[in-house]
C-alpha atoms as a PDB file:
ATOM      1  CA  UNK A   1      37.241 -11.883 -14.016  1.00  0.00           C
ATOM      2  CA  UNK A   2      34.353 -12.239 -16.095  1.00  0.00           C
ATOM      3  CA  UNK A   3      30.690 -10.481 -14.829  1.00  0.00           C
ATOM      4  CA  UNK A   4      28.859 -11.902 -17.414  1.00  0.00           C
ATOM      5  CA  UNK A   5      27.235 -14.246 -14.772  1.00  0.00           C
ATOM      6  CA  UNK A   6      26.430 -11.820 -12.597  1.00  0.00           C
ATOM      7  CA  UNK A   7      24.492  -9.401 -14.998  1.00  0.00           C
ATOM      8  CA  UNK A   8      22.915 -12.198 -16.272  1.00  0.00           C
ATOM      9  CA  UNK A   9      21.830 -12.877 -12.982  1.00  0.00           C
ATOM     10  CA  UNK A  10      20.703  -9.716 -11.966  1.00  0.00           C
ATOM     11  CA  UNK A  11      18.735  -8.962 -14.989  1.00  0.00           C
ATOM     12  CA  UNK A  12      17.008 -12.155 -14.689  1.00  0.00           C
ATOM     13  CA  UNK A  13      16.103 -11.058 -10.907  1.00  0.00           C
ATOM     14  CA  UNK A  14      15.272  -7.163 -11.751  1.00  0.00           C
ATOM     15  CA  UNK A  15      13.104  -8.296 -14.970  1.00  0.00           C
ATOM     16  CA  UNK A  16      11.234 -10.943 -12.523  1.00  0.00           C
ATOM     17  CA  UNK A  17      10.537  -8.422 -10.228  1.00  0.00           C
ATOM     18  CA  UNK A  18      10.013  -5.195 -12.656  1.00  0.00           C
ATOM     19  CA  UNK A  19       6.297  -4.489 -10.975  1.00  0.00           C
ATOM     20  CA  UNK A  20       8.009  -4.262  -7.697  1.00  0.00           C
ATOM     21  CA  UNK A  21      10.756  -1.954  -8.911  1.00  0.00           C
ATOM     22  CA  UNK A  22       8.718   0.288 -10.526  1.00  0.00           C
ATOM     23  CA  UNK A  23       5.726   0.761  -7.609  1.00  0.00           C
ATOM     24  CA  UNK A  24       9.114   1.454  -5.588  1.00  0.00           C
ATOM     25  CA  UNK A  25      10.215   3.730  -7.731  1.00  0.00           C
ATOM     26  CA  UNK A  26       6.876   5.310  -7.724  1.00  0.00           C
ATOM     27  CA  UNK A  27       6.415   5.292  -4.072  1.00  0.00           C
ATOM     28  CA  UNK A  28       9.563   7.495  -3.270  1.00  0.00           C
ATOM     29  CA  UNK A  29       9.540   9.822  -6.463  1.00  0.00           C
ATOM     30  CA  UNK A  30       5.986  10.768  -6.097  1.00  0.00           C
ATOM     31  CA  UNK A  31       6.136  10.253  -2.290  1.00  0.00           C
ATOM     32  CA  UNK A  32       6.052  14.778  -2.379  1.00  0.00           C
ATOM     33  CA  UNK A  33       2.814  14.943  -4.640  1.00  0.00           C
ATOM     34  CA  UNK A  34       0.865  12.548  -2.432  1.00  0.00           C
ATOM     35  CA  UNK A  35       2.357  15.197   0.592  1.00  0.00           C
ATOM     36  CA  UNK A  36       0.844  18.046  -0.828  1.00  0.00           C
ATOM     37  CA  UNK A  37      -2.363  16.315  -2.217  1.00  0.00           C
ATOM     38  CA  UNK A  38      -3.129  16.203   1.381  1.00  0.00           C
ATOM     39  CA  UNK A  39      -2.539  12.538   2.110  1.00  0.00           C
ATOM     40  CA  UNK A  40      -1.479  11.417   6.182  1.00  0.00           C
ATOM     41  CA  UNK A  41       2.459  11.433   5.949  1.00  0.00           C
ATOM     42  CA  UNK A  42       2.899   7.376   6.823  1.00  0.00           C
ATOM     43  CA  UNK A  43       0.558   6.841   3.959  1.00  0.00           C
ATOM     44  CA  UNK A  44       2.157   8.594   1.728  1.00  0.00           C
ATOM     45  CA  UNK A  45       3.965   6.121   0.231  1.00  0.00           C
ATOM     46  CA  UNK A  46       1.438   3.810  -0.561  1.00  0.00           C
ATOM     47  CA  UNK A  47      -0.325   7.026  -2.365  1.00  0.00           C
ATOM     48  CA  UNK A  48       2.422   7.518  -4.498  1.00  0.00           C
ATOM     49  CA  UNK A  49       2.277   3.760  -5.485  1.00  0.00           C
ATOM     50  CA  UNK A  50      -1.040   4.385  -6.417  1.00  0.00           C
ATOM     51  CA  UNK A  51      -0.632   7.473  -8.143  1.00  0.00           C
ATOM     52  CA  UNK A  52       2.357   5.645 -10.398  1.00  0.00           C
ATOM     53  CA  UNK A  53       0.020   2.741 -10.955  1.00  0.00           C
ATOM     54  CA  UNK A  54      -2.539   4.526 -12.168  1.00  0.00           C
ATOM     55  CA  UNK A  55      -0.028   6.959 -14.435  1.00  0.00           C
ATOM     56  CA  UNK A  56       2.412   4.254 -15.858  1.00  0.00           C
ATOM     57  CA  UNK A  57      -0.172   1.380 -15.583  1.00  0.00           C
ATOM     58  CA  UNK A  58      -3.583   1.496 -15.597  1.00  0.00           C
ATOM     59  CA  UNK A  59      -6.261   3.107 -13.703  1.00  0.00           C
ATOM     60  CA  UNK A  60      -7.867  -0.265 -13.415  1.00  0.00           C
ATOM     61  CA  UNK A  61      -5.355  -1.995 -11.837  1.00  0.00           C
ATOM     62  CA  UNK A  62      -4.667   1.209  -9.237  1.00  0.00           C
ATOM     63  CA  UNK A  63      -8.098   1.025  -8.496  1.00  0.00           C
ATOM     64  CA  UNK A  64      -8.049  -2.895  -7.766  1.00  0.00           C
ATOM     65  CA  UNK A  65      -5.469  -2.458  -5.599  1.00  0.00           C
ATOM     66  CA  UNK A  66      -7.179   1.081  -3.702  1.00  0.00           C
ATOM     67  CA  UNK A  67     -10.098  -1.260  -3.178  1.00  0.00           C
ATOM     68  CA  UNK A  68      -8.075  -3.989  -1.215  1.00  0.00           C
ATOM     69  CA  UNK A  69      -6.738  -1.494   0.967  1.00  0.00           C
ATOM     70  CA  UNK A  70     -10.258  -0.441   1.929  1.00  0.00           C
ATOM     71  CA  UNK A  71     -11.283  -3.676   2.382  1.00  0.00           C
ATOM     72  CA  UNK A  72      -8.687  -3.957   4.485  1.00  0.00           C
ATOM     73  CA  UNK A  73      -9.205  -1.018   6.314  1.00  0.00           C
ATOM     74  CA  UNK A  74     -13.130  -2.221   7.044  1.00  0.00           C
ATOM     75  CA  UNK A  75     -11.818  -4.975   8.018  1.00  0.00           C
ATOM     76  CA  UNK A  76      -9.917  -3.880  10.516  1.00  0.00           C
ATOM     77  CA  UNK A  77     -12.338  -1.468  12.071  1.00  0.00           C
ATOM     78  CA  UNK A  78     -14.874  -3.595  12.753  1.00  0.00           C
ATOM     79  CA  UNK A  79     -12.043  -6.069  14.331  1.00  0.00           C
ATOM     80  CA  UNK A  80     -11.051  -3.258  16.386  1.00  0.00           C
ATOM     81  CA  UNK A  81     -14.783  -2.030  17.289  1.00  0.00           C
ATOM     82  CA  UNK A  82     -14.977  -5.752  19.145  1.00  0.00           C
ATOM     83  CA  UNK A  83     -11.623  -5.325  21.325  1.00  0.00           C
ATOM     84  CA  UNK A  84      -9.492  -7.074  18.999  1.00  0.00           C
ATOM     85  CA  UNK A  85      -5.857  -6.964  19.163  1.00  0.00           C
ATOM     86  CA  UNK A  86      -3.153  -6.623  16.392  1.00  0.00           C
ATOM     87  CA  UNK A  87       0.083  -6.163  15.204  1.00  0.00           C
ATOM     88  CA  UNK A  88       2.305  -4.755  12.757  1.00  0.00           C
ATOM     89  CA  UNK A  89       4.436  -7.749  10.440  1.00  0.00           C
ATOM     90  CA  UNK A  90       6.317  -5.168   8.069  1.00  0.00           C
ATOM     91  CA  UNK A  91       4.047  -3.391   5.948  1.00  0.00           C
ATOM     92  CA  UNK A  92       0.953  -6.145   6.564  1.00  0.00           C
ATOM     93  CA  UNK A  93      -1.284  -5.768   9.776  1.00  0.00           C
ATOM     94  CA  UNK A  94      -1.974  -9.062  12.062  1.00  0.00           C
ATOM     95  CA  UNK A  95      -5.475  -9.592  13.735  1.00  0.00           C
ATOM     96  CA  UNK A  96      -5.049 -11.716  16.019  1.00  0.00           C
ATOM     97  CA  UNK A  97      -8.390 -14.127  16.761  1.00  0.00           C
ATOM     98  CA  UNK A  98      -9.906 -16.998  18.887  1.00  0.00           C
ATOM     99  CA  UNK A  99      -9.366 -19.307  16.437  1.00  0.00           C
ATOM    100  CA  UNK A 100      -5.936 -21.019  15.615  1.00  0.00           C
ATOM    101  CA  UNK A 101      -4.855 -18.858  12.751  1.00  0.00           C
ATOM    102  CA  UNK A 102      -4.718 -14.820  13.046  1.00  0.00           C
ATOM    103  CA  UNK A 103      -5.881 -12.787  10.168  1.00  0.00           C
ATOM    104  CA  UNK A 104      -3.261 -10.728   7.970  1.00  0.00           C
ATOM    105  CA  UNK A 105      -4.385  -7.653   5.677  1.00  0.00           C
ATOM    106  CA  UNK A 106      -1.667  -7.692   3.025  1.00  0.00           C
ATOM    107  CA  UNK A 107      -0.204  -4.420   2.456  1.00  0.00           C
ATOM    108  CA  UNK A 108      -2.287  -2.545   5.619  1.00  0.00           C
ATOM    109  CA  UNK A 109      -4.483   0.177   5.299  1.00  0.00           C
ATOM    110  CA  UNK A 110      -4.539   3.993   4.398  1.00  0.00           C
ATOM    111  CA  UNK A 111      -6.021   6.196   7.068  1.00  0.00           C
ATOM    112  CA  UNK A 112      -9.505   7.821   6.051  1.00  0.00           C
ATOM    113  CA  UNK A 113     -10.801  11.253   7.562  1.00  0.00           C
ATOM    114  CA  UNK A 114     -13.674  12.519   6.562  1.00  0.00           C
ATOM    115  CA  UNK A 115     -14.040  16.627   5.881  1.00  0.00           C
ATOM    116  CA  UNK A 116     -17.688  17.744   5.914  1.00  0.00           C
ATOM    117  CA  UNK A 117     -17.944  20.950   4.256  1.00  0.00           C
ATOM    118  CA  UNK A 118     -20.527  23.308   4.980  1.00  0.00           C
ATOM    119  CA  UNK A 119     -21.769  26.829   3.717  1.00  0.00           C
ATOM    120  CA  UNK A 120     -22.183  29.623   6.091  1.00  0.00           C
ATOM    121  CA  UNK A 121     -26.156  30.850   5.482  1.00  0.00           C
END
């Protein structure tokens, strides 16, 4: 039986899709760094992608993609903070809306808690 097909086949798909295998990669090798960084556990993942972007890639194009998920995350606070409802499609969130179409925020959001430091006087 000859595989040259196949190989051929899946190198065309795996060289297509090389971004996507590496922020994969990324996201489950670096998954423990982003842990102890300090980073919510379910975001974790998306961290790491980040944190291979910006290693392997470019900080640029991690911080593109850092600023979509907090313009996501605005977003959908302030959909929220009016009673809106939503749901999870895989790794996208759906706001659902009046009109006929519902909103989607590719790729979701990363949680954000803020730590106020202060010095004891």
């Amino acid at each position: 039986m000859d595989y040259t097909y196949l190989l051929t086949y899946l190198e065309r798909r795996t060289c297509e899709n090389l971004g996507d295998v590496v922020q994969m990669i990324c996201s489950y090798v670096l998954w423990p760094l982003a842990f102890l960084v300090g980073v919510d556990v379910p975001d974790c993942r998306k961290v790491a992608e980040l944190i291979g972007i910006s290693t392997f890639l470019s900080t640029l194009i991690a911080y593109k993609q850092q600023t979509a998920f907090a313009r996501n995350r605005r977003a959908f606070s302030s959909h929220v903070a009016d009673n809106g409802t939503w749901y999870w499609s895989g790794d996208d969130i759906v706001l659902r809306t009046t009109g006929l179409e519902d909103i989607t925020l590719t790729n979701g959001i990363i949680t954000v808690y803020r730590i106020y430091l202060t010095s004891p006087t």
